[in-house]
N, C-alpha and C. Protein backbone atom coordinates (compact mmCIF):
# COMPACT_ATOMS: atom_id res chain seq x y z
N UNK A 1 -45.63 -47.84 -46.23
CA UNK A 1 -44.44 -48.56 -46.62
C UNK A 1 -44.66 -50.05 -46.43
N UNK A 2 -44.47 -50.77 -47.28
CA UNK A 2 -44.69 -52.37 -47.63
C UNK A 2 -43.20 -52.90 -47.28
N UNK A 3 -43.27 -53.86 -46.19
CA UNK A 3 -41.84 -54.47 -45.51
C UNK A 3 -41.70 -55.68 -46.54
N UNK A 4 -40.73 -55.50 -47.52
CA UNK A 4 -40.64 -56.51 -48.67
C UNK A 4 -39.30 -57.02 -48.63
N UNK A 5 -39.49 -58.56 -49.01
CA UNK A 5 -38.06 -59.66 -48.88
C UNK A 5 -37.78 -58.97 -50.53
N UNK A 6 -36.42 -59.56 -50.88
CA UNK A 6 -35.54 -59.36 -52.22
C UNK A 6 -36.12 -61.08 -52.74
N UNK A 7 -36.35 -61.10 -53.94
CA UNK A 7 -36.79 -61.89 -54.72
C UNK A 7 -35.47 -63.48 -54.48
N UNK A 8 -34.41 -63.03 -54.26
CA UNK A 8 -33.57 -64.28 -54.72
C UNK A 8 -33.41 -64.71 -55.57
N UNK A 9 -33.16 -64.18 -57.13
CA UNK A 9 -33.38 -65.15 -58.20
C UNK A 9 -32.25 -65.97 -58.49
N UNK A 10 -32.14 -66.98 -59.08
CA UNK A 10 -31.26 -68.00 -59.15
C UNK A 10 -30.10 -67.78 -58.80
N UNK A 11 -28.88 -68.29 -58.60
CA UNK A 11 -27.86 -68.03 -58.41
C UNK A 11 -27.15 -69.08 -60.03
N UNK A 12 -26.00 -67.73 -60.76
CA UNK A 12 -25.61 -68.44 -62.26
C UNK A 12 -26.67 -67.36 -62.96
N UNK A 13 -27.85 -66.61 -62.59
CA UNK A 13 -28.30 -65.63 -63.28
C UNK A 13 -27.23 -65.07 -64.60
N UNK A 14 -27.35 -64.85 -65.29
CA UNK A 14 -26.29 -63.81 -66.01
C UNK A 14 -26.86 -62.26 -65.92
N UNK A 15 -25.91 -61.18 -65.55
CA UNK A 15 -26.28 -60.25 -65.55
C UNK A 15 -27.00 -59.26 -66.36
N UNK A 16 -27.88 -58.55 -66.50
CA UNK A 16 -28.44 -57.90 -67.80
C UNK A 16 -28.07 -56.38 -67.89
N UNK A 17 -27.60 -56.59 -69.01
CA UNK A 17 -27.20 -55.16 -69.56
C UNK A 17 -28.11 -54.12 -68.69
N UNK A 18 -27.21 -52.80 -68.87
CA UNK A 18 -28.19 -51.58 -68.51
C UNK A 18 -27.30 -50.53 -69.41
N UNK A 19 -27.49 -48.98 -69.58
CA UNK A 19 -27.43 -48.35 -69.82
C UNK A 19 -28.24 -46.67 -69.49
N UNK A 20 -27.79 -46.47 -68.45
CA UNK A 20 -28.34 -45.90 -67.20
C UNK A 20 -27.81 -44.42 -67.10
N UNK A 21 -28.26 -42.85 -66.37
CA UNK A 21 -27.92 -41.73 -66.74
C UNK A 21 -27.17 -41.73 -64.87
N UNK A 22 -26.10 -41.48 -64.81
CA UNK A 22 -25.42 -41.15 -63.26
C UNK A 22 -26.08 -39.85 -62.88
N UNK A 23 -26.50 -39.93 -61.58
CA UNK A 23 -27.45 -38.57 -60.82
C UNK A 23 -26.01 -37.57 -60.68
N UNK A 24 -24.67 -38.40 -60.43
CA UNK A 24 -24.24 -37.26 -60.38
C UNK A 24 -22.95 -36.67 -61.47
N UNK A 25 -22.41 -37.42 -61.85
CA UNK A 25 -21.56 -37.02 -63.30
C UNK A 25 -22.67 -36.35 -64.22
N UNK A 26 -23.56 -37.45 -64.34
CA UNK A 26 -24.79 -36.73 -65.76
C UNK A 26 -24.40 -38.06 -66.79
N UNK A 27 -23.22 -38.45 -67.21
CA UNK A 27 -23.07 -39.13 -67.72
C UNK A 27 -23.86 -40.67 -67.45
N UNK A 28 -24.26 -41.12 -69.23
CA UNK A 28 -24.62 -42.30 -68.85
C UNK A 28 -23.53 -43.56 -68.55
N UNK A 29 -23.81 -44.52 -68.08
CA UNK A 29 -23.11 -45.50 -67.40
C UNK A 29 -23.74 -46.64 -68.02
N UNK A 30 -22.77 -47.92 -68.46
CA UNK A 30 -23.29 -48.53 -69.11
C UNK A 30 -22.08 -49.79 -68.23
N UNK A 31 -23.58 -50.99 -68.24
CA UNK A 31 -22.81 -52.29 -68.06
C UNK A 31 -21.70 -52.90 -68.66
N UNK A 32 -21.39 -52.61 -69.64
CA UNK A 32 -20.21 -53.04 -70.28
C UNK A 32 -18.85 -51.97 -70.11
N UNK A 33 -19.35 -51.19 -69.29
CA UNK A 33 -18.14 -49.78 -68.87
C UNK A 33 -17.25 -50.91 -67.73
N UNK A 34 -17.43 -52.02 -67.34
CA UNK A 34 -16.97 -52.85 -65.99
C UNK A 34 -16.63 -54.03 -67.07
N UNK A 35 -16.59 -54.17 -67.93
CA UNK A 35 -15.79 -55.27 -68.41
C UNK A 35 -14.27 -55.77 -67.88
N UNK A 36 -13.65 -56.71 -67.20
CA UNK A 36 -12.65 -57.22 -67.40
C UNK A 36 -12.47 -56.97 -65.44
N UNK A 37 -14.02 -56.42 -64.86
CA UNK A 37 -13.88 -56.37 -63.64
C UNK A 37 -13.87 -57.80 -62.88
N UNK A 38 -13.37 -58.33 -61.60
CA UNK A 38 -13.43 -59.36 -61.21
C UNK A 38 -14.54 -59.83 -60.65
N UNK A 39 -15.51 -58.09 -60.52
CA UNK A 39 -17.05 -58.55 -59.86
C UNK A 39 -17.68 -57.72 -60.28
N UNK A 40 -19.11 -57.21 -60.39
CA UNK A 40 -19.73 -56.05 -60.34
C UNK A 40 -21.27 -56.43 -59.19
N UNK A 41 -20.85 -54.98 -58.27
CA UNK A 41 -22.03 -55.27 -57.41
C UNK A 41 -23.38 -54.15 -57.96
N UNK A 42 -24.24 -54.58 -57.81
CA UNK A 42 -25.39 -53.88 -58.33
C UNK A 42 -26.49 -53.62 -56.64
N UNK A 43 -26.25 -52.58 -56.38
CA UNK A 43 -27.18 -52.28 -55.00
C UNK A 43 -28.62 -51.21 -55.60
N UNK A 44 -29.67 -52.11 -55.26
CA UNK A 44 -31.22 -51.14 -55.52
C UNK A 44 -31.58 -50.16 -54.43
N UNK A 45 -30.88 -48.92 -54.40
CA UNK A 45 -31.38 -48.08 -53.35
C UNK A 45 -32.48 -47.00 -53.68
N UNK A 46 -32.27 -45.89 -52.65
CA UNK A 46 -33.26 -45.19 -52.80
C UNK A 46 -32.94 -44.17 -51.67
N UNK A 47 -33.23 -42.67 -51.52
CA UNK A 47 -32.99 -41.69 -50.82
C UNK A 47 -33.74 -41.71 -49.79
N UNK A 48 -35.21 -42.39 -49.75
CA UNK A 48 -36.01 -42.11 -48.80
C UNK A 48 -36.30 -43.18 -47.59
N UNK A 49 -35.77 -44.12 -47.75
CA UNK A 49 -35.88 -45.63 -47.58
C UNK A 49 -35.28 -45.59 -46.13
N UNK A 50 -36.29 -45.92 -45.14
CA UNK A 50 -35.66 -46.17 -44.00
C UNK A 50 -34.23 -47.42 -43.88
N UNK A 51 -35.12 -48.39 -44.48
CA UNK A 51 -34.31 -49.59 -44.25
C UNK A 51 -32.25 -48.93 -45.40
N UNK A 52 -32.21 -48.60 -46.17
CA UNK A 52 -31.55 -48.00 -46.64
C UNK A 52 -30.40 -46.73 -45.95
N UNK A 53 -31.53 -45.90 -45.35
CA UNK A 53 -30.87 -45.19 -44.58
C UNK A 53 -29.78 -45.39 -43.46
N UNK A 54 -30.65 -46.65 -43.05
CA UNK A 54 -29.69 -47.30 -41.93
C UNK A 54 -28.51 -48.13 -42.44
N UNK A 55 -28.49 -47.97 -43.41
CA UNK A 55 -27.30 -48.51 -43.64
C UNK A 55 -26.16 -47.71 -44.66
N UNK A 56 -26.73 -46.48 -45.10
CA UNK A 56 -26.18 -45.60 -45.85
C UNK A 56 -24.72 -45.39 -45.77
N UNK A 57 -24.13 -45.64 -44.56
CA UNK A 57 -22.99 -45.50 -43.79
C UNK A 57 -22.14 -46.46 -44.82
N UNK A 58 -22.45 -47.58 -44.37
CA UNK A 58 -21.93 -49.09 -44.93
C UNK A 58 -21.81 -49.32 -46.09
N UNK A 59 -23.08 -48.80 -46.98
CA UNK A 59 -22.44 -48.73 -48.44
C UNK A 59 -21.54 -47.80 -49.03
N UNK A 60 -21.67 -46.87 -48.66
CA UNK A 60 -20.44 -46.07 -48.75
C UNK A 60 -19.04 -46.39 -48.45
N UNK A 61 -19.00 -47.35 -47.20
CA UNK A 61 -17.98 -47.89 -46.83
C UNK A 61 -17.63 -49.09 -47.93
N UNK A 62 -18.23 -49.77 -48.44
CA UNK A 62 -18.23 -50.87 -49.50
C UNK A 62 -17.81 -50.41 -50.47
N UNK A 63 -18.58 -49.73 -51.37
CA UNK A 63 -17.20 -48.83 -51.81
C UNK A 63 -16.09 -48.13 -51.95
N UNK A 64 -15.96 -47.76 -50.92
CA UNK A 64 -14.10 -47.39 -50.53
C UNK A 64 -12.75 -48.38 -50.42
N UNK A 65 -13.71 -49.34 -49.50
CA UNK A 65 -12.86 -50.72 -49.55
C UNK A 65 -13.04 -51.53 -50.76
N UNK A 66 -14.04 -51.57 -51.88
CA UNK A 66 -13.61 -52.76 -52.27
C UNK A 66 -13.28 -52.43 -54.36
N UNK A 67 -13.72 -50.98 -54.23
CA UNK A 67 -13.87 -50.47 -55.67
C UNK A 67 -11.89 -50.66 -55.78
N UNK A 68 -11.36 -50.13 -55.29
CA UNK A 68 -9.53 -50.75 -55.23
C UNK A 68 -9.46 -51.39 -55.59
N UNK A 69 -10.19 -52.63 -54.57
CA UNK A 69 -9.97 -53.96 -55.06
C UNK A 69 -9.94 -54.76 -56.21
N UNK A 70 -10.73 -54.15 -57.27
CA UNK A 70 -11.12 -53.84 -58.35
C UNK A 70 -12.93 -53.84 -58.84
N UNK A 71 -13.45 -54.58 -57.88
CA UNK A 71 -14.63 -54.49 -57.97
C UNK A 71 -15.71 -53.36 -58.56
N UNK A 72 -16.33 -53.41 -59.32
CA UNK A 72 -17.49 -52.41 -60.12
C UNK A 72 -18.51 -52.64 -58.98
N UNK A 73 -18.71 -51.48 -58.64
CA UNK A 73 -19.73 -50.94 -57.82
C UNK A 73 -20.99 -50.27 -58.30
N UNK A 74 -22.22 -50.27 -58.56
CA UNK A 74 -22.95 -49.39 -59.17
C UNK A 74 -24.02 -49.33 -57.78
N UNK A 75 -24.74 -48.12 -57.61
CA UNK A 75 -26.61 -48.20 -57.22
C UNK A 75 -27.56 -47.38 -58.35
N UNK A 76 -28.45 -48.19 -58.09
CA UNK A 76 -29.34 -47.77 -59.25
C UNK A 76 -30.56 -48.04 -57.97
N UNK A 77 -31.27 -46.23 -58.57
CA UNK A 77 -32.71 -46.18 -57.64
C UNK A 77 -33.79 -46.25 -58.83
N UNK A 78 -34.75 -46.97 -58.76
CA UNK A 78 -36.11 -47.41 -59.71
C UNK A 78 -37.23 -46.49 -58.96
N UNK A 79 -37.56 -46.11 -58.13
CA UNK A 79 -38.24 -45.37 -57.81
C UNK A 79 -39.67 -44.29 -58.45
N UNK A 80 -40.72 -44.96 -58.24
CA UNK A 80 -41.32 -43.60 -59.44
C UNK A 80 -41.18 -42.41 -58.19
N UNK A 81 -40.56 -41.73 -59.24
CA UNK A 81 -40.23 -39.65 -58.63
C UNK A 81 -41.87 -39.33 -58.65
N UNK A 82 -42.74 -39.13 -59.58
CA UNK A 82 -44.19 -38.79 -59.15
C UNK A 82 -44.47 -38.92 -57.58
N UNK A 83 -44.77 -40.25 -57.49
CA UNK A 83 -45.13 -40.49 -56.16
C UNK A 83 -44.10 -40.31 -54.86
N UNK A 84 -42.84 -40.30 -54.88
CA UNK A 84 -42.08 -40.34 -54.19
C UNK A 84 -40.85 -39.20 -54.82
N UNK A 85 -41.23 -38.00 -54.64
CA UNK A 85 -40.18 -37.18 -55.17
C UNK A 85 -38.86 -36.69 -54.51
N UNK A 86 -38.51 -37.11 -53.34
CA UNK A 86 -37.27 -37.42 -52.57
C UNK A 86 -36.52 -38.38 -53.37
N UNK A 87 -36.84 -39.17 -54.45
CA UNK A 87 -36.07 -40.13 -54.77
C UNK A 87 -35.60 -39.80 -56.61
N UNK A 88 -35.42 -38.40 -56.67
CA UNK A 88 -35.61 -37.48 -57.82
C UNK A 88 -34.17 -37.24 -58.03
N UNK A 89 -33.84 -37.75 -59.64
CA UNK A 89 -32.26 -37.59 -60.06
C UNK A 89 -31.80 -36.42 -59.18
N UNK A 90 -32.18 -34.93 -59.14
CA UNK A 90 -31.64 -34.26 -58.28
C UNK A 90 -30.75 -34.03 -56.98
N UNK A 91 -31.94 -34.83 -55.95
CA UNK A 91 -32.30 -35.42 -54.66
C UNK A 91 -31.15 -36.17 -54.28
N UNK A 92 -31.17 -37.06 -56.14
CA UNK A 92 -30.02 -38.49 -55.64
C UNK A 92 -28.67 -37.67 -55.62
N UNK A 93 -28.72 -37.22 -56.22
CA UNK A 93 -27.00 -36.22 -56.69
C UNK A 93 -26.65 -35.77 -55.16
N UNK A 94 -27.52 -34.89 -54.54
CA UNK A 94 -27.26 -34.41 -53.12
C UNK A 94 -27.03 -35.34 -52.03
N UNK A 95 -27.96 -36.29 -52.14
CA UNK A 95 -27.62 -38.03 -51.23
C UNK A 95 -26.29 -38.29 -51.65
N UNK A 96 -25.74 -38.74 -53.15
CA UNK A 96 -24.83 -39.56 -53.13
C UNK A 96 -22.90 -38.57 -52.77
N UNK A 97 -23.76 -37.30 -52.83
CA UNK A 97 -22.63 -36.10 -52.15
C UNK A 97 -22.47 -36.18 -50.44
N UNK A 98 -23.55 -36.24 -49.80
CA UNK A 98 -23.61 -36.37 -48.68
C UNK A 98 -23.78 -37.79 -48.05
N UNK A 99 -23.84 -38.28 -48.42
CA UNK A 99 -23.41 -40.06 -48.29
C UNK A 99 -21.85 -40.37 -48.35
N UNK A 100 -21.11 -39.94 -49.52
CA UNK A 100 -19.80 -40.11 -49.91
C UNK A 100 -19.78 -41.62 -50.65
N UNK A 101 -21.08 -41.77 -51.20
CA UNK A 101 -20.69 -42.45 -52.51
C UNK A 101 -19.84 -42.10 -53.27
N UNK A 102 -19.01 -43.24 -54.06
CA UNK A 102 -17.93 -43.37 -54.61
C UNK A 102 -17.90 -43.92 -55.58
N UNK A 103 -19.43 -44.51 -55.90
CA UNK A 103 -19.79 -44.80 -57.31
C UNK A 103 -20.96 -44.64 -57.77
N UNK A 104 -20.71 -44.58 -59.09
CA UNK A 104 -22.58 -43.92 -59.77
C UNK A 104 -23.82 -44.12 -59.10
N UNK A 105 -24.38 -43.31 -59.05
CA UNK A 105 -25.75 -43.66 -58.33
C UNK A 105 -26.95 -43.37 -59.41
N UNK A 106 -27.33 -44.56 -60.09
CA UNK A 106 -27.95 -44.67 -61.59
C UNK A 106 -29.60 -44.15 -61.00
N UNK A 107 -30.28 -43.54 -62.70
CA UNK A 107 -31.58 -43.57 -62.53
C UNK A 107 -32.13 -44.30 -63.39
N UNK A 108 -33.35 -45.58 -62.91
CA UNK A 108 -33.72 -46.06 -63.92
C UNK A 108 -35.36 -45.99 -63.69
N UNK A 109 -35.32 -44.77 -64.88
CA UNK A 109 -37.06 -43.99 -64.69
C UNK A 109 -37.96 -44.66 -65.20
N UNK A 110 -37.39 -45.83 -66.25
CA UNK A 110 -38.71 -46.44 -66.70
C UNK A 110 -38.92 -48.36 -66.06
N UNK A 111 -37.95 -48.38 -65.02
CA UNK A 111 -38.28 -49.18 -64.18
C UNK A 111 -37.37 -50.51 -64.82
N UNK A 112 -37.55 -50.31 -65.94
CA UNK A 112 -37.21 -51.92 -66.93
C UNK A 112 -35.92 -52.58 -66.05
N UNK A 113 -34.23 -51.91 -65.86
CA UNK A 113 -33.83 -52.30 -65.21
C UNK A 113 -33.90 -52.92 -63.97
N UNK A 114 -34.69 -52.48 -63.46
CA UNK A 114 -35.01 -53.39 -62.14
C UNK A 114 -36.09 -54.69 -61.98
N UNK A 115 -37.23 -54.54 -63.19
CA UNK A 115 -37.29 -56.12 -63.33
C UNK A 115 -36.41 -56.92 -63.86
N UNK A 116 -35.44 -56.35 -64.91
CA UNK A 116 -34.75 -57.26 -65.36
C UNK A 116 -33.77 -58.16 -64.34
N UNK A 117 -33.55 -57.69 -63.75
CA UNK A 117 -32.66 -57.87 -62.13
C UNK A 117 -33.69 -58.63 -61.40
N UNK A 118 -34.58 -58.63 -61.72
CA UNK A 118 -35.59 -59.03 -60.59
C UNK A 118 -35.22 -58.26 -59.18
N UNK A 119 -34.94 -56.85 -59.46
CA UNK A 119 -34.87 -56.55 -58.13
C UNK A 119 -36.41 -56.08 -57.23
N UNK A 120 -36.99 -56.62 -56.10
CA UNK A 120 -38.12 -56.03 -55.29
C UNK A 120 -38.25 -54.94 -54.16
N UNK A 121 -36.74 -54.65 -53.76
CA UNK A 121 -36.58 -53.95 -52.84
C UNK A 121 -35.65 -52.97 -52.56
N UNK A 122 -35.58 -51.99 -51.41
CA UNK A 122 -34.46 -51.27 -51.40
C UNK A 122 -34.15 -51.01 -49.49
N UNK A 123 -32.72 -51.93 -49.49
CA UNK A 123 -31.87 -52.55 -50.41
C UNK A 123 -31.81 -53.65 -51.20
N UNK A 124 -31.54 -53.53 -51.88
CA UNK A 124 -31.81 -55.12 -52.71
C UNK A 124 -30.25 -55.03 -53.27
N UNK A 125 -29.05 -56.35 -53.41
CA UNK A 125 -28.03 -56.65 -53.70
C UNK A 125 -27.79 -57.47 -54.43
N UNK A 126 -27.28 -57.85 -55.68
CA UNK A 126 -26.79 -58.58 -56.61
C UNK A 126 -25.37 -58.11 -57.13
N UNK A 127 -24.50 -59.44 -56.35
CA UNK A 127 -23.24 -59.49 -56.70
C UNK A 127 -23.00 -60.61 -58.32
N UNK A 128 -22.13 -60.24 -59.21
CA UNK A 128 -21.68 -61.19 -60.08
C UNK A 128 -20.08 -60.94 -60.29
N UNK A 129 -20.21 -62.15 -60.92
CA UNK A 129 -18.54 -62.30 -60.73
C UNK A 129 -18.16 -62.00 -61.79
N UNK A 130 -16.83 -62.59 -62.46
CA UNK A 130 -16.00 -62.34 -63.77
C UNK A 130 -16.87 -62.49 -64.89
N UNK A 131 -17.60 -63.22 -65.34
CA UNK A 131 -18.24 -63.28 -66.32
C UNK A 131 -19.47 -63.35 -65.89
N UNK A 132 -19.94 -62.46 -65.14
CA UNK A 132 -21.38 -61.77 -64.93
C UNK A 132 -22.03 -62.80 -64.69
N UNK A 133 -22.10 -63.68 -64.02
CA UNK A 133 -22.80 -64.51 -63.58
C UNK A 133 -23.82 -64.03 -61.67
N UNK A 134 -24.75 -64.58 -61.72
CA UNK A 134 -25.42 -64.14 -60.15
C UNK A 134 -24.39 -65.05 -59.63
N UNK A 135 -23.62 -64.32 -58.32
CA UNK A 135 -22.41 -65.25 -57.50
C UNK A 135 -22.85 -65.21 -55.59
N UNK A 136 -23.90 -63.73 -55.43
CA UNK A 136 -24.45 -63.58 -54.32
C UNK A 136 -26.09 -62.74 -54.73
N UNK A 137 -26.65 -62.89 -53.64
CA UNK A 137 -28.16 -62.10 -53.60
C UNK A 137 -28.78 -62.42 -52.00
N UNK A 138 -28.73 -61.13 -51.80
CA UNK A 138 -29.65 -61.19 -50.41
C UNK A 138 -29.55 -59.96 -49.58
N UNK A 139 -29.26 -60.30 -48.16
CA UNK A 139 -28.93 -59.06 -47.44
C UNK A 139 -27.55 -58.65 -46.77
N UNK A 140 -27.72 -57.47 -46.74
CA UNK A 140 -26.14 -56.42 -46.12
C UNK A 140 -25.94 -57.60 -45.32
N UNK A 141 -26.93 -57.50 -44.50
CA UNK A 141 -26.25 -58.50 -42.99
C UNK A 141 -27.13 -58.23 -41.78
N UNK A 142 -27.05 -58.73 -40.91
CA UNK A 142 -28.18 -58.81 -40.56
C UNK A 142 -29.31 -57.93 -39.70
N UNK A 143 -28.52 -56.79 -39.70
CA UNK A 143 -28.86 -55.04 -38.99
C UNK A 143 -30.44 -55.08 -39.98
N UNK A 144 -30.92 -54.41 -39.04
CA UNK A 144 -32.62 -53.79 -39.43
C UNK A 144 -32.93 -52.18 -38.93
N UNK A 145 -33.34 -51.42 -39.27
CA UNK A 145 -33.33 -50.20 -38.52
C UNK A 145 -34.39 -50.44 -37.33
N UNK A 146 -33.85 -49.58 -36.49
CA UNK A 146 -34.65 -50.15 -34.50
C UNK A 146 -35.70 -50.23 -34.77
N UNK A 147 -36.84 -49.83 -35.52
CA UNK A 147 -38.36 -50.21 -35.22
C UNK A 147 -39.00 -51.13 -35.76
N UNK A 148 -37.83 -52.29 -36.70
CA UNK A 148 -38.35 -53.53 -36.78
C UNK A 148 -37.03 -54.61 -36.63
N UNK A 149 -36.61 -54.41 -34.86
CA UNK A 149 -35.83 -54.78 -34.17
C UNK A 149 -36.38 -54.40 -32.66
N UNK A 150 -37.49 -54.36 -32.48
CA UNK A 150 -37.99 -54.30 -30.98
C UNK A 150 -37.14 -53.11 -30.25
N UNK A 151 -36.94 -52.00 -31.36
CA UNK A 151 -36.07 -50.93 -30.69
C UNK A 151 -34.85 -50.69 -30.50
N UNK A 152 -34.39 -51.95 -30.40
CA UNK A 152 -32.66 -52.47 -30.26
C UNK A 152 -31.90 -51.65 -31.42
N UNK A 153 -31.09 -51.49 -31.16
CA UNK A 153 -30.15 -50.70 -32.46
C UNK A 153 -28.98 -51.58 -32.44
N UNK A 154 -29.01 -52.12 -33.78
CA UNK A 154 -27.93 -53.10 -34.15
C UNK A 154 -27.28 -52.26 -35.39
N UNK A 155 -25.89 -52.12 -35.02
CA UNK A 155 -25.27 -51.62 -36.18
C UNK A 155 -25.03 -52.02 -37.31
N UNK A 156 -25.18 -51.61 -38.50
CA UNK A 156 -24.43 -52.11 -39.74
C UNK A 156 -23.40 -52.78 -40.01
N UNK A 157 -22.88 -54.14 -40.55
CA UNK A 157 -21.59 -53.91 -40.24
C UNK A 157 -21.10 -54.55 -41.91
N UNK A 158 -22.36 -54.68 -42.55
CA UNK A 158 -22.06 -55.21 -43.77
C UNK A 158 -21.87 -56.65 -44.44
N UNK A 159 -21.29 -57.61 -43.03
CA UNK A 159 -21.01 -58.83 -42.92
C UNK A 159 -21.32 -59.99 -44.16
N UNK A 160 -22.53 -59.62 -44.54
CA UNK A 160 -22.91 -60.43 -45.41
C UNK A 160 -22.54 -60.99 -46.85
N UNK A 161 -22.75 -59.29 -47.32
CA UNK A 161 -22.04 -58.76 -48.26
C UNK A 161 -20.73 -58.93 -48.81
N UNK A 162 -20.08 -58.57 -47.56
CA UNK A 162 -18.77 -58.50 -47.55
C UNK A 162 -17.99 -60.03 -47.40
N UNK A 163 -18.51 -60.88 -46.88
CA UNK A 163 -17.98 -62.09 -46.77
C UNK A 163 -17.96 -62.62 -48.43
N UNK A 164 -19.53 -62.15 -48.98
CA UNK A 164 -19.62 -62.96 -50.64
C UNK A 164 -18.79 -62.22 -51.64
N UNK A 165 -18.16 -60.69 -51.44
CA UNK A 165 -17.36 -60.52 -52.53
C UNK A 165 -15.80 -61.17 -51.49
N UNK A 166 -15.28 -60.89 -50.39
CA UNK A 166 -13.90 -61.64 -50.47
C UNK A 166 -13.73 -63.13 -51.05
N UNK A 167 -14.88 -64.02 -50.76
CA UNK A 167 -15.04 -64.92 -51.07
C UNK A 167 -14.72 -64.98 -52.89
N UNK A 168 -15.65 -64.36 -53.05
CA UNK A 168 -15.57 -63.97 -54.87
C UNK A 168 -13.91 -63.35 -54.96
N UNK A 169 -13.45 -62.60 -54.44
CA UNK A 169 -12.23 -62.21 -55.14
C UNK A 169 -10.97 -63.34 -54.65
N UNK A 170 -11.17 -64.63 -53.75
CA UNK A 170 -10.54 -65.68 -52.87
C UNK A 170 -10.51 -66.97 -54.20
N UNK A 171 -12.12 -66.04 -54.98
CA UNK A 171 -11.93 -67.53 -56.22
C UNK A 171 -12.80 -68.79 -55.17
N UNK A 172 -13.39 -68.65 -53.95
CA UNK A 172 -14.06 -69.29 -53.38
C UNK A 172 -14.78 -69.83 -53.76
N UNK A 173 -15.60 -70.79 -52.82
CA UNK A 173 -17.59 -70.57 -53.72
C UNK A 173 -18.09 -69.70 -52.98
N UNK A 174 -19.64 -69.28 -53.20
CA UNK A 174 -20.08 -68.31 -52.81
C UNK A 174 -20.99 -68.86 -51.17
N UNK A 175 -20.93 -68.22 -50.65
CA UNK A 175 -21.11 -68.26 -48.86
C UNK A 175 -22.23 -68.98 -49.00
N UNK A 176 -22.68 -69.84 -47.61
CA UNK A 176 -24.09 -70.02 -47.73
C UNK A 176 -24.63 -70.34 -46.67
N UNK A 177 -25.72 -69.89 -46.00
CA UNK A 177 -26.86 -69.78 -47.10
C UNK A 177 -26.72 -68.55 -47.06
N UNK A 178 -27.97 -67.91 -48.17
CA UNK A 178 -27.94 -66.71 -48.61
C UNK A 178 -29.50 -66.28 -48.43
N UNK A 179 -29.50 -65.58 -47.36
CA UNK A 179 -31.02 -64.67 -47.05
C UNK A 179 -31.27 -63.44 -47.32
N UNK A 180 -32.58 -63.51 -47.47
CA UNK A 180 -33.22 -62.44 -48.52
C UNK A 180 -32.84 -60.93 -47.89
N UNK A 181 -32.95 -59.95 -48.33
CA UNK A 181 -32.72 -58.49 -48.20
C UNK A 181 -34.05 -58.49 -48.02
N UNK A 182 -34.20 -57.30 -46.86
CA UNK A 182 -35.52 -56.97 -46.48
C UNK A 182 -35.40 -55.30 -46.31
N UNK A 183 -36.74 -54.81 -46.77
CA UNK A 183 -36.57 -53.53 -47.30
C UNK A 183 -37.98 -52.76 -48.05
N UNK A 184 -37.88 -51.46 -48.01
CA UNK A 184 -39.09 -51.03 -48.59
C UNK A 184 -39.47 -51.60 -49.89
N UNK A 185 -40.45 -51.76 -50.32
CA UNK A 185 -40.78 -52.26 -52.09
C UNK A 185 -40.36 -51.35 -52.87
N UNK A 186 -39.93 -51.83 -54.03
CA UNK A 186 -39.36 -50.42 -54.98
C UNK A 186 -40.74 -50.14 -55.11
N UNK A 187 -41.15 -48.60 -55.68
CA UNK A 187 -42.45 -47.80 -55.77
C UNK A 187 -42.26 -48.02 -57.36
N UNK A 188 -43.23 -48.80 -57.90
CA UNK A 188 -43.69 -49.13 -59.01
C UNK A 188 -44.52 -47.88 -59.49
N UNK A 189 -44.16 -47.67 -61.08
CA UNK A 189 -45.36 -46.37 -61.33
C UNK A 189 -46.66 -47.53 -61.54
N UNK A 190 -47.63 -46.61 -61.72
CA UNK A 190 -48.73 -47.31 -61.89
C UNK A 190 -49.04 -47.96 -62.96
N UNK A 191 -49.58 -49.04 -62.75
CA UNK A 191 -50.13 -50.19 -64.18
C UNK A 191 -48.23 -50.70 -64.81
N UNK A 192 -46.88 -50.49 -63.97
CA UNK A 192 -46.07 -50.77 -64.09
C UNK A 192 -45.50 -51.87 -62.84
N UNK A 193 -46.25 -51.96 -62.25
CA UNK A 193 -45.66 -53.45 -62.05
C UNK A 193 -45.71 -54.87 -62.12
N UNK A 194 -44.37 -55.71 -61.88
CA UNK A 194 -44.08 -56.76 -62.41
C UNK A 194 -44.89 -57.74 -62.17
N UNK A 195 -45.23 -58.71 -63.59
CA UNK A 195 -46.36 -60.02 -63.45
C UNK A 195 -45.71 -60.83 -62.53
């Protein structure tokens, strides 16, 4: 496992379309299904992912609180299933049941979505606002799972996250500064990853 920062790409990004199959409706899900939302958060997870795991709690919780709010919530796992078959549309369906996700948990098998995002990691977070603009990018907050925390167990608490969408739904500016998400590398298939 490769301990990888989230890319950061600009902030004002505009968001890029997807059109994505949900692990657990079946139905595909499409970026323009969140039109007229006040935000849409885009989280890069993954079933197997320590750094993920530890926080599995919290995103779940992010969605309960803030999908009301009106916020579009999506995760989308990039994962190649070959090499890593825990992270298998199946797999995800049973995670996002036993997690108590509350919103789609996308598969994107041929990876494209997640360069387009420039996403590198999982977790990896990209918030945008009303007109899809990048408004946040970085990390939950500042919890690590204990064995790259000198053992210490620091809880989840989301902080980060959560400060850049109230902020976003306050009509604020967006928090700052904004540090990177740290996290397993998404598993690139082979001769598929990004220049």
């Amino acid at each position: 496992m490769a301990r990888t920062a989230s890319l950061m790409p600009e902030l004002g990004m505009r968001a890029p379309d997807f059109a994505l199959p949900d692990s657990v409706s079946g139905r595909t899900v499409h970026s323009s299904d969140f039109a007229g939302a006040p935000g849409l958060l885009v989280m890069f997870i993954c079933n197997h992912c320590p750094f993920v795991k530890h926080v599995r709690d919290q995103l779940a919780a992010i969605g309960r609180d803030y999908q009301p709010r009106g916020i579009a919530v999506v995760a989308i796992s990039s994962n190649d299933v070959q090499t890593h078959p825990d992270d298998s549309p199946e797999r995800m369906k049973l995670e996002a049941r036993e997690a108590g996700y509350t919103f789609p948990y996308l598969f994107d098998q041929t990876q494209a979505v997640a360069k387009a995002f420039k996403a590198a990691c999982t977790p990896d977070f990209f918030l945008f606002d009303r007109n899809r603009h990048l408004f946040y990018r970085g990390q939950l907050d500042a919890s690590r799972p204990s064995k790259y925390l000198d053992n210490r167990v620091v809880r989840s608490d989301g902080s980060d996250l959560r400060a850049a969408i109230e902020a976003l739904l306050a009509g604020e500016p967006a928090p700052q500064p904004q540090l990177p998400s740290i996290g397993c590398n998404i598993k690139w298939s082979p001769g598929n990853e990004p220049a």
